[in-house]
C-alpha atoms as a PDB file:
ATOM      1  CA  UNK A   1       1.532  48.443 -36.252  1.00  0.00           C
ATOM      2  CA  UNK A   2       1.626  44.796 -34.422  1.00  0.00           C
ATOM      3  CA  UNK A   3      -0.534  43.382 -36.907  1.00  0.00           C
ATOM      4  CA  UNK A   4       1.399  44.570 -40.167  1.00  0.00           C
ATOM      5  CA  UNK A   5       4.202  42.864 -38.684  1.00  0.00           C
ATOM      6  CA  UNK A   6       2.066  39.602 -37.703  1.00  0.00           C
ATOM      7  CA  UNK A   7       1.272  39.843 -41.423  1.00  0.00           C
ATOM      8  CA  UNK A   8       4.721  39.755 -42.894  1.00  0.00           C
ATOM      9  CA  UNK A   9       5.588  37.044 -40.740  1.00  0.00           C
ATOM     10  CA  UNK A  10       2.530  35.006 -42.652  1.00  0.00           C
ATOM     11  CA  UNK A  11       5.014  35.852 -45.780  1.00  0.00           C
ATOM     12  CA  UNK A  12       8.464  34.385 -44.085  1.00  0.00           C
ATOM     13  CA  UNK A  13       9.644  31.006 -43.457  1.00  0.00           C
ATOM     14  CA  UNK A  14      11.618  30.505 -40.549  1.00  0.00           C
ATOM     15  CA  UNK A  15      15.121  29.214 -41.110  1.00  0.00           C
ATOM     16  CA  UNK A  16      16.935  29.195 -37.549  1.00  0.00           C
ATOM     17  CA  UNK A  17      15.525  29.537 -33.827  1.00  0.00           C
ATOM     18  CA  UNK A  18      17.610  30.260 -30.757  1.00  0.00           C
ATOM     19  CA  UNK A  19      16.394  30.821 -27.332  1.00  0.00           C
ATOM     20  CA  UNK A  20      18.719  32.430 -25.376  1.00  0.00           C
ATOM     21  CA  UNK A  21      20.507  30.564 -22.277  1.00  0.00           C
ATOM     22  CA  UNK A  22      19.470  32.199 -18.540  1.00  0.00           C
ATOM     23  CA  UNK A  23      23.230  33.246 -18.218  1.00  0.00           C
ATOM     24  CA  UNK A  24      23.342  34.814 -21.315  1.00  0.00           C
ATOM     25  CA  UNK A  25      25.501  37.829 -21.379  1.00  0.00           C
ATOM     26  CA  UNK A  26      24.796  40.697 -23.331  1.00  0.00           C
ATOM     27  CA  UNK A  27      26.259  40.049 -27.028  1.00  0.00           C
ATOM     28  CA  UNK A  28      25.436  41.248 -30.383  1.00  0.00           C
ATOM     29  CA  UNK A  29      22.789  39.571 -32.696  1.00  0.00           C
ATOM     30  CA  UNK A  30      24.867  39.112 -35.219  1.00  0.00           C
ATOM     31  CA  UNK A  31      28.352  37.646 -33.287  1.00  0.00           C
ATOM     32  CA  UNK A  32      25.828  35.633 -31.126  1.00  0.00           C
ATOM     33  CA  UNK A  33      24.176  33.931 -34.213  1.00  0.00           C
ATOM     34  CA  UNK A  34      27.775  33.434 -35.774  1.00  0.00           C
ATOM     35  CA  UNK A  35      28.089  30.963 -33.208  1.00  0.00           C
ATOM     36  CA  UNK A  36      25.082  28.503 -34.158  1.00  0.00           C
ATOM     37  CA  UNK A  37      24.459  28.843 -37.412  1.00  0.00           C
ATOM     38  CA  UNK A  38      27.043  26.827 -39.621  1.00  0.00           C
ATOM     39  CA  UNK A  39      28.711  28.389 -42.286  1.00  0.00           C
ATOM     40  CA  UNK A  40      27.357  31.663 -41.815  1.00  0.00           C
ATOM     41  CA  UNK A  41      29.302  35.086 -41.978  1.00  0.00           C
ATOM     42  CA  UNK A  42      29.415  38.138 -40.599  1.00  0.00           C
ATOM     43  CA  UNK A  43      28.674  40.095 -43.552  1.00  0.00           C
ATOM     44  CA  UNK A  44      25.659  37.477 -44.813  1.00  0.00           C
ATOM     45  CA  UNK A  45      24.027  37.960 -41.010  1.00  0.00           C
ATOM     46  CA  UNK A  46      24.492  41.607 -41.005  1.00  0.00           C
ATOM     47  CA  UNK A  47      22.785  42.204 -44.755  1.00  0.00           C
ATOM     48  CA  UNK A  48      19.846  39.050 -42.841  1.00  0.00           C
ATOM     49  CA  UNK A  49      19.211  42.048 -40.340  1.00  0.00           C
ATOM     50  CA  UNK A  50      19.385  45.143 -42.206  1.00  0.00           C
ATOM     51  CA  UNK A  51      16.566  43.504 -44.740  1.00  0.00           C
ATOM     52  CA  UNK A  52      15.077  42.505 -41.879  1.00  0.00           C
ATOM     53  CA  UNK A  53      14.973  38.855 -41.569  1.00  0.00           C
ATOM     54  CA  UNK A  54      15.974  38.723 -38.114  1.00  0.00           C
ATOM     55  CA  UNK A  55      13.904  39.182 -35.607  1.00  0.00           C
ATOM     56  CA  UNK A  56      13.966  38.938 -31.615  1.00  0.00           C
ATOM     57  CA  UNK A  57      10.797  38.436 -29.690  1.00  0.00           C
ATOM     58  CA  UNK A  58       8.385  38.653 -33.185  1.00  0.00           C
ATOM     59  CA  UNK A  59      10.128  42.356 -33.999  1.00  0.00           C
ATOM     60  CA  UNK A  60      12.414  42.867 -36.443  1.00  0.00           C
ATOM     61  CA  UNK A  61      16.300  43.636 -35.458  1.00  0.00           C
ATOM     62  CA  UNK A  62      19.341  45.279 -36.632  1.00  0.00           C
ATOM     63  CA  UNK A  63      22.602  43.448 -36.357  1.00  0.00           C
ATOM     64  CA  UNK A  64      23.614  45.694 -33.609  1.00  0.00           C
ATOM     65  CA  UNK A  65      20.914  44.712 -31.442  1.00  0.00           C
ATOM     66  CA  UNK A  66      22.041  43.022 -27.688  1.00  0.00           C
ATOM     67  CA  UNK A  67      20.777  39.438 -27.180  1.00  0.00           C
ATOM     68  CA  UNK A  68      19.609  38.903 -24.112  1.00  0.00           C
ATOM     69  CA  UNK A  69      18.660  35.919 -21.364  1.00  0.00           C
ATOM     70  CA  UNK A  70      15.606  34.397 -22.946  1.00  0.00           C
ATOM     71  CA  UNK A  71      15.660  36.082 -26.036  1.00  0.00           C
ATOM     72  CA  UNK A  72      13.947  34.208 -28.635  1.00  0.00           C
ATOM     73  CA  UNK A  73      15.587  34.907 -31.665  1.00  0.00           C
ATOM     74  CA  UNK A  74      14.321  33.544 -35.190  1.00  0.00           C
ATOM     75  CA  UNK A  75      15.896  33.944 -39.162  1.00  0.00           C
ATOM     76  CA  UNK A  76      13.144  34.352 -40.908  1.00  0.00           C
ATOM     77  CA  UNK A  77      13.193  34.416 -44.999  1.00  0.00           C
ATOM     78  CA  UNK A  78      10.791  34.812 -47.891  1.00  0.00           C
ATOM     79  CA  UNK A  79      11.444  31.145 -49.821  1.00  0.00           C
ATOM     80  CA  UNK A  80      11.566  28.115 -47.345  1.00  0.00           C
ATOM     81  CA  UNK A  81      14.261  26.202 -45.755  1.00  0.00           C
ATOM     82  CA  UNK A  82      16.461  24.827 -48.758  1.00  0.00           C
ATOM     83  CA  UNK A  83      15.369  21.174 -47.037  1.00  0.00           C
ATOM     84  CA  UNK A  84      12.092  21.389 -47.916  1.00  0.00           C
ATOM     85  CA  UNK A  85      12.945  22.648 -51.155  1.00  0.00           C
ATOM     86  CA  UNK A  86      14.177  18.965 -51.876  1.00  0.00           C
ATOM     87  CA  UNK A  87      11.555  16.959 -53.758  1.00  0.00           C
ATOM     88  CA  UNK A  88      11.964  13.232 -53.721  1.00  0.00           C
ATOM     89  CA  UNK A  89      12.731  11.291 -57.009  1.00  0.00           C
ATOM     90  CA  UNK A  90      10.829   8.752 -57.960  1.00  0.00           C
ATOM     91  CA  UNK A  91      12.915   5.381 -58.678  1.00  0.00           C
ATOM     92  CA  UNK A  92      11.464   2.890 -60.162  1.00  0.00           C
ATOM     93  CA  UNK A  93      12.279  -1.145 -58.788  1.00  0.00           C
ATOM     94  CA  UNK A  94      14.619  -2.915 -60.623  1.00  0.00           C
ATOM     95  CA  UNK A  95      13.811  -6.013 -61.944  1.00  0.00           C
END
């Protein structure tokens, strides 16, 4: 079972990390990633965990799931991080 999920993370790209502060109280995945990632929603983290692409310690979460201290938490998708997705343009000198 641990290495099927070791081998669909070889398929993901990982988007966000968090690591969870020592005084971390007990908060919901999905509130506590509202908080660091920019522009997300509620609704767009939620539908992240239930096709799960969220995942707490290397296992897979639901959005419902507690973050705790030192929880390493990571968004994890199938196409890479729209930055590397950016392919520089060639320009040629002007003259």
């Amino acid at each position: 079972m641990i290495n099927d999920i070791e081998e669909d993370n070889d398929d993901l790209y990982e988007h966000h990390r968090f690591l969870a502060d020592k005084g971390q109280q007990p908060l919901r995945v999905d509130k506590y990633l509202m908080n660091y990632i920019e522009g997300a929603t509620r609704n767009k983290i939620q539908a992240a965990a239930k096709d799960g692409n969220i995942y707490v310690n290397d296992i897979p979460v639901k959005s419902n799931y507690k973050v705790k201290p030192g929880d390493l938490i990571k968004v994890m998708f199938t196409h890479p991080p729209y930055e590397f997705l950016l392919v520089p343009e060639n320009i040629p000198a002007c003259k």
